[in-house]
N, C-alpha and C. Protein backbone atom coordinates (compact mmCIF):
# COMPACT_ATOMS: atom_id res chain seq x y z
N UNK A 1 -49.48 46.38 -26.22
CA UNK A 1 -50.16 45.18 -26.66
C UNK A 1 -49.15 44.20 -27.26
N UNK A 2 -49.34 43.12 -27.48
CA UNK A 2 -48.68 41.64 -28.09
C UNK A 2 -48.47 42.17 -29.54
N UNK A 3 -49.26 43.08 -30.29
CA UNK A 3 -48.58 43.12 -31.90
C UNK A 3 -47.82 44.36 -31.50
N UNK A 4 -48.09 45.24 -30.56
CA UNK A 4 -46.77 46.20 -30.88
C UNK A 4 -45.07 45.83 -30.49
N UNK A 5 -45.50 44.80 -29.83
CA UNK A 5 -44.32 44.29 -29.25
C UNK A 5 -43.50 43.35 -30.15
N UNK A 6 -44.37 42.80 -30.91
CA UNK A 6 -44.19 41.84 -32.07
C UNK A 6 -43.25 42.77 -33.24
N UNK A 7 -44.13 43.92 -33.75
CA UNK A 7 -43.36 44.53 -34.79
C UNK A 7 -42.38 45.12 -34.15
N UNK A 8 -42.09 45.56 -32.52
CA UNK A 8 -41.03 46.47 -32.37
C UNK A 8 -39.68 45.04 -32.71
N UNK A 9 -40.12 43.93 -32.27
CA UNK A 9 -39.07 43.22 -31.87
C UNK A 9 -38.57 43.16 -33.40
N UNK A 10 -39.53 42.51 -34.57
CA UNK A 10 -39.13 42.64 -35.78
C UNK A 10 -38.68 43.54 -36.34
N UNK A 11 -38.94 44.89 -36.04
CA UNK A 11 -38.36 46.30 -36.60
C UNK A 11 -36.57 45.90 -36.21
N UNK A 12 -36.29 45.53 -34.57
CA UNK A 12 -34.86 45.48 -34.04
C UNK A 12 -34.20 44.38 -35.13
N UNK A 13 -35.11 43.57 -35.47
CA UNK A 13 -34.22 42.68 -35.94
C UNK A 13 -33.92 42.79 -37.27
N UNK A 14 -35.22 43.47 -38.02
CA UNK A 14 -35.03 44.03 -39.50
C UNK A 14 -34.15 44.74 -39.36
N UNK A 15 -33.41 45.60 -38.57
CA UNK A 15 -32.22 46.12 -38.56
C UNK A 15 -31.02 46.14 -38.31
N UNK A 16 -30.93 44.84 -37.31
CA UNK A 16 -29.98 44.59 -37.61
C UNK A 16 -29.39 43.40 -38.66
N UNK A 17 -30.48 43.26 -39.23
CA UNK A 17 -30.45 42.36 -40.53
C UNK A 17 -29.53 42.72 -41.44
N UNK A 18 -30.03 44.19 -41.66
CA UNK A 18 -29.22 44.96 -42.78
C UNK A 18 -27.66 45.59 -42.42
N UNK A 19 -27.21 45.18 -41.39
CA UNK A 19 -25.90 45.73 -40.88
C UNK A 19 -24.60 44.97 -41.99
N UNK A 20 -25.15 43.69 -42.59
CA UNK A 20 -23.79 43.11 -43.32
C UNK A 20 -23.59 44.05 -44.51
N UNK A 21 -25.24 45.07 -45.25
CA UNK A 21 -25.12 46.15 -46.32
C UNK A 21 -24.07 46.87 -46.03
N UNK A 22 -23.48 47.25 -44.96
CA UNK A 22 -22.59 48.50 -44.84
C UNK A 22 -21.15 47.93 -45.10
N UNK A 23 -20.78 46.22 -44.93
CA UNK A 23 -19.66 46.22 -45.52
C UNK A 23 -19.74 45.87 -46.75
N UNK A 24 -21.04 45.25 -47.06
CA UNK A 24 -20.74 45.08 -48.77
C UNK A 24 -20.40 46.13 -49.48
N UNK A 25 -21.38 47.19 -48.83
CA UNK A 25 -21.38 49.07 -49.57
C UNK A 25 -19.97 49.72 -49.67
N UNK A 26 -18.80 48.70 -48.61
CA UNK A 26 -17.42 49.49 -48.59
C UNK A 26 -17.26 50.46 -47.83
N UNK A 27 -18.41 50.46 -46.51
CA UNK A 27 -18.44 51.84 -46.23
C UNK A 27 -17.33 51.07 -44.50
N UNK A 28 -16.96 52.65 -43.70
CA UNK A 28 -16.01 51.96 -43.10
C UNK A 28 -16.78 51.60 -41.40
N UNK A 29 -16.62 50.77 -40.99
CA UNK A 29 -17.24 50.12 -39.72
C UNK A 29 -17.25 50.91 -38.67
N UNK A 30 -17.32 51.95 -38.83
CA UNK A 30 -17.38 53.46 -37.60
C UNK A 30 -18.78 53.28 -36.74
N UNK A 31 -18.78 53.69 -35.86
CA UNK A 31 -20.20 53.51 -34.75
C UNK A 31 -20.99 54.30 -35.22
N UNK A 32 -20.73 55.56 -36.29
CA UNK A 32 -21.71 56.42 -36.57
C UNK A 32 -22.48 55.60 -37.89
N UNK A 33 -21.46 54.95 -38.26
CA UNK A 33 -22.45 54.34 -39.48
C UNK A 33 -23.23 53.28 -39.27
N UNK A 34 -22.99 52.42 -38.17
CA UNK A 34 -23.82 51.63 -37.86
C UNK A 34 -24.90 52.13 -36.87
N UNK A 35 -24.60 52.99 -35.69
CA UNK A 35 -25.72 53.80 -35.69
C UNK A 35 -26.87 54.03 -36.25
N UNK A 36 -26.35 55.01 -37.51
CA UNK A 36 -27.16 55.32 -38.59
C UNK A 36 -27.74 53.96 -38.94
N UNK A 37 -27.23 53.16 -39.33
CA UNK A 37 -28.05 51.97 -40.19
C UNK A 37 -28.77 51.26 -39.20
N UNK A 38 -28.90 51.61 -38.16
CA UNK A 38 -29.65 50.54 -37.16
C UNK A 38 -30.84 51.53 -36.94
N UNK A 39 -30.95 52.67 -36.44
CA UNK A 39 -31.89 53.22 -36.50
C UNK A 39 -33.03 53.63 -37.77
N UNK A 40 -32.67 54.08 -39.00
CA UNK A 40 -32.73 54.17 -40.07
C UNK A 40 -33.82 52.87 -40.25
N UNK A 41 -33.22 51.64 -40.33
CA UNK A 41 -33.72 50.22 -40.46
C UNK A 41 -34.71 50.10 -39.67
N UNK A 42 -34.46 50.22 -38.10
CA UNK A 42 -35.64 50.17 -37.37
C UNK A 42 -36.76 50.92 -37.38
N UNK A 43 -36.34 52.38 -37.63
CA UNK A 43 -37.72 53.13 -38.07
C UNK A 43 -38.57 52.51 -39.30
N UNK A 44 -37.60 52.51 -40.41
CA UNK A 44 -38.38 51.59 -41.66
C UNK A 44 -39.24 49.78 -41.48
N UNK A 45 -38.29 49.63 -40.66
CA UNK A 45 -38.95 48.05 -39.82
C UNK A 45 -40.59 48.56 -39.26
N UNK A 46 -40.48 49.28 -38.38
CA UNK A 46 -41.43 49.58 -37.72
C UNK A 46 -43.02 50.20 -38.24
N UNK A 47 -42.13 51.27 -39.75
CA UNK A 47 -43.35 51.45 -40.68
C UNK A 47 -44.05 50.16 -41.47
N UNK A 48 -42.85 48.83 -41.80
CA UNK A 48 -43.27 47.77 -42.24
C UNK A 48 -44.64 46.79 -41.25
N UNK A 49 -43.93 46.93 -40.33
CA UNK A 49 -44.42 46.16 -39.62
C UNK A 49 -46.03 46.61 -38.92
N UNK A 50 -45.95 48.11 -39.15
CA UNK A 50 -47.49 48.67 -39.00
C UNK A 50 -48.20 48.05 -40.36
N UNK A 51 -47.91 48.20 -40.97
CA UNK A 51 -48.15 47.51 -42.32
C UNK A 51 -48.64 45.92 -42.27
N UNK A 52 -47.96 45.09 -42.27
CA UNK A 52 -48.08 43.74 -42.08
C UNK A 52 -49.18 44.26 -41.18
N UNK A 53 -49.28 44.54 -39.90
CA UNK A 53 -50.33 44.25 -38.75
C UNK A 53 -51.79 44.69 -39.40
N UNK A 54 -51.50 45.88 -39.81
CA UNK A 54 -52.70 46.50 -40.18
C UNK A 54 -53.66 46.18 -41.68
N UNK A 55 -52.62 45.62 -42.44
CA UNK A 55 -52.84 45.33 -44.21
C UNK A 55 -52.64 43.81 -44.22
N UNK A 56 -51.55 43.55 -44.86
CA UNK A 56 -51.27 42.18 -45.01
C UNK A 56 -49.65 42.23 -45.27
N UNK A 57 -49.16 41.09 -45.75
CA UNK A 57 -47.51 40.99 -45.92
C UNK A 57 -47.15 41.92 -47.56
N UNK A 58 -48.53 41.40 -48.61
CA UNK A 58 -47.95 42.40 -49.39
C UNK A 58 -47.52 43.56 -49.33
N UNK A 59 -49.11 44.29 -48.42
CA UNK A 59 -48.47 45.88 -48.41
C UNK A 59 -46.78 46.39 -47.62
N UNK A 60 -46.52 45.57 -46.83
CA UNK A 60 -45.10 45.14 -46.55
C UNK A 60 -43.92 45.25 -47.41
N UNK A 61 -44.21 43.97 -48.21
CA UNK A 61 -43.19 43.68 -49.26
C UNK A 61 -43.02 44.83 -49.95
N UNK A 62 -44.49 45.28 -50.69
CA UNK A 62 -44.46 46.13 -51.54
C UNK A 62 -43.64 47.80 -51.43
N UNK A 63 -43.85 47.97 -49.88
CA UNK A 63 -42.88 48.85 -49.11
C UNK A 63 -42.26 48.94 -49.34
N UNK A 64 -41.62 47.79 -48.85
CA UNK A 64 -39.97 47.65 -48.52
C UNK A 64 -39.39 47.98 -50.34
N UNK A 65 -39.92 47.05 -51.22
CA UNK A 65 -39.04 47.09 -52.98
C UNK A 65 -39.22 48.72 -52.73
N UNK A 66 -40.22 49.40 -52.48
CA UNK A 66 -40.67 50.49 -53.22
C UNK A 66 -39.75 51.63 -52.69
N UNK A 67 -39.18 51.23 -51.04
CA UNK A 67 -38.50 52.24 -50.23
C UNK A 67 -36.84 51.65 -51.17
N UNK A 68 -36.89 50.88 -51.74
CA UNK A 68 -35.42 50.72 -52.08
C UNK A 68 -35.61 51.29 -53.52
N UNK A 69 -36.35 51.04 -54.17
CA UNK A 69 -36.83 51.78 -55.50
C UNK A 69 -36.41 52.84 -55.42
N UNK A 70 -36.62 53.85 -54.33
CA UNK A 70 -36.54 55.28 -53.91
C UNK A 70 -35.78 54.98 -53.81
N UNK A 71 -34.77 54.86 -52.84
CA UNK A 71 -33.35 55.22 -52.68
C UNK A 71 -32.30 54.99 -53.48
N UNK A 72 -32.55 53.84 -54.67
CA UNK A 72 -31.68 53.59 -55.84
C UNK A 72 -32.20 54.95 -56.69
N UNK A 73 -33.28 55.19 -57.02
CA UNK A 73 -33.26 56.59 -57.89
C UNK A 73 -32.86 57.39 -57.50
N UNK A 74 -32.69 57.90 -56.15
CA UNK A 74 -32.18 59.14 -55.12
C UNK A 74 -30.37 58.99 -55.71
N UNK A 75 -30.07 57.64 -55.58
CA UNK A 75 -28.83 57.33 -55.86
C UNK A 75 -28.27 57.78 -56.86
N UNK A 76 -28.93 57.47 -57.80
CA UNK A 76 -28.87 57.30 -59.37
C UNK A 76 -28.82 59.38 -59.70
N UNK A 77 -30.00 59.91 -59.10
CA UNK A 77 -29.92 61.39 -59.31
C UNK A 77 -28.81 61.94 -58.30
N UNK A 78 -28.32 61.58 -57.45
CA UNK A 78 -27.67 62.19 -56.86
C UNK A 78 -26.23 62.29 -57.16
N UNK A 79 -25.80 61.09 -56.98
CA UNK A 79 -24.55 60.56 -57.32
C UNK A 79 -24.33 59.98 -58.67
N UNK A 80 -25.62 59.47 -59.64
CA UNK A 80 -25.36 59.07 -61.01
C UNK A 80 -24.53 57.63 -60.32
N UNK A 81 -24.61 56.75 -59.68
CA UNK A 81 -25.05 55.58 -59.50
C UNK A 81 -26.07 54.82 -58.67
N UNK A 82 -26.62 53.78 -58.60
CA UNK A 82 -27.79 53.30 -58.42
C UNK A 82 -27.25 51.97 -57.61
């Protein structure tokens, strides 16, 4: 259908949105890491974007802070930075 095609395209692009994070992060420009961050992104794009279709943009937004929420505390317990 026209919205799955819609969020897949936005999922691709929500991910590669986030590709400039990996040099801010210092991490080194290897294919496995961008790999990782493109898929990673697009799966999370794609849960967003069921979201938006199905809810509205908040439940979206609210996602997205909340999936970074998580991963800064994951950070924070894991490594003791955030």
């Amino acid at each position: 259908s026209c919205v799955l095609a819609g969020v897949a395209g936005a999922a691709l692009l929500f991910a590669v949105a986030h590709l400039p994070a990996l040099g801010a992060a210092g991490a080194p420009p290897g294919a496995g890491a961008v790999l990782r961050t493109l898929l990673a992104n697009a799966l999370a794009g794609l849960v967003f974007g069921w979201l938006f279709a199905r809810r509205d943009l908040l439940a979206a937004v609210l996602a997205h802070g909340g999936a970074h929420l998580g991963f800064a505390a994951a950070a924070l317990v894991v490594w003791g930075v955030a």
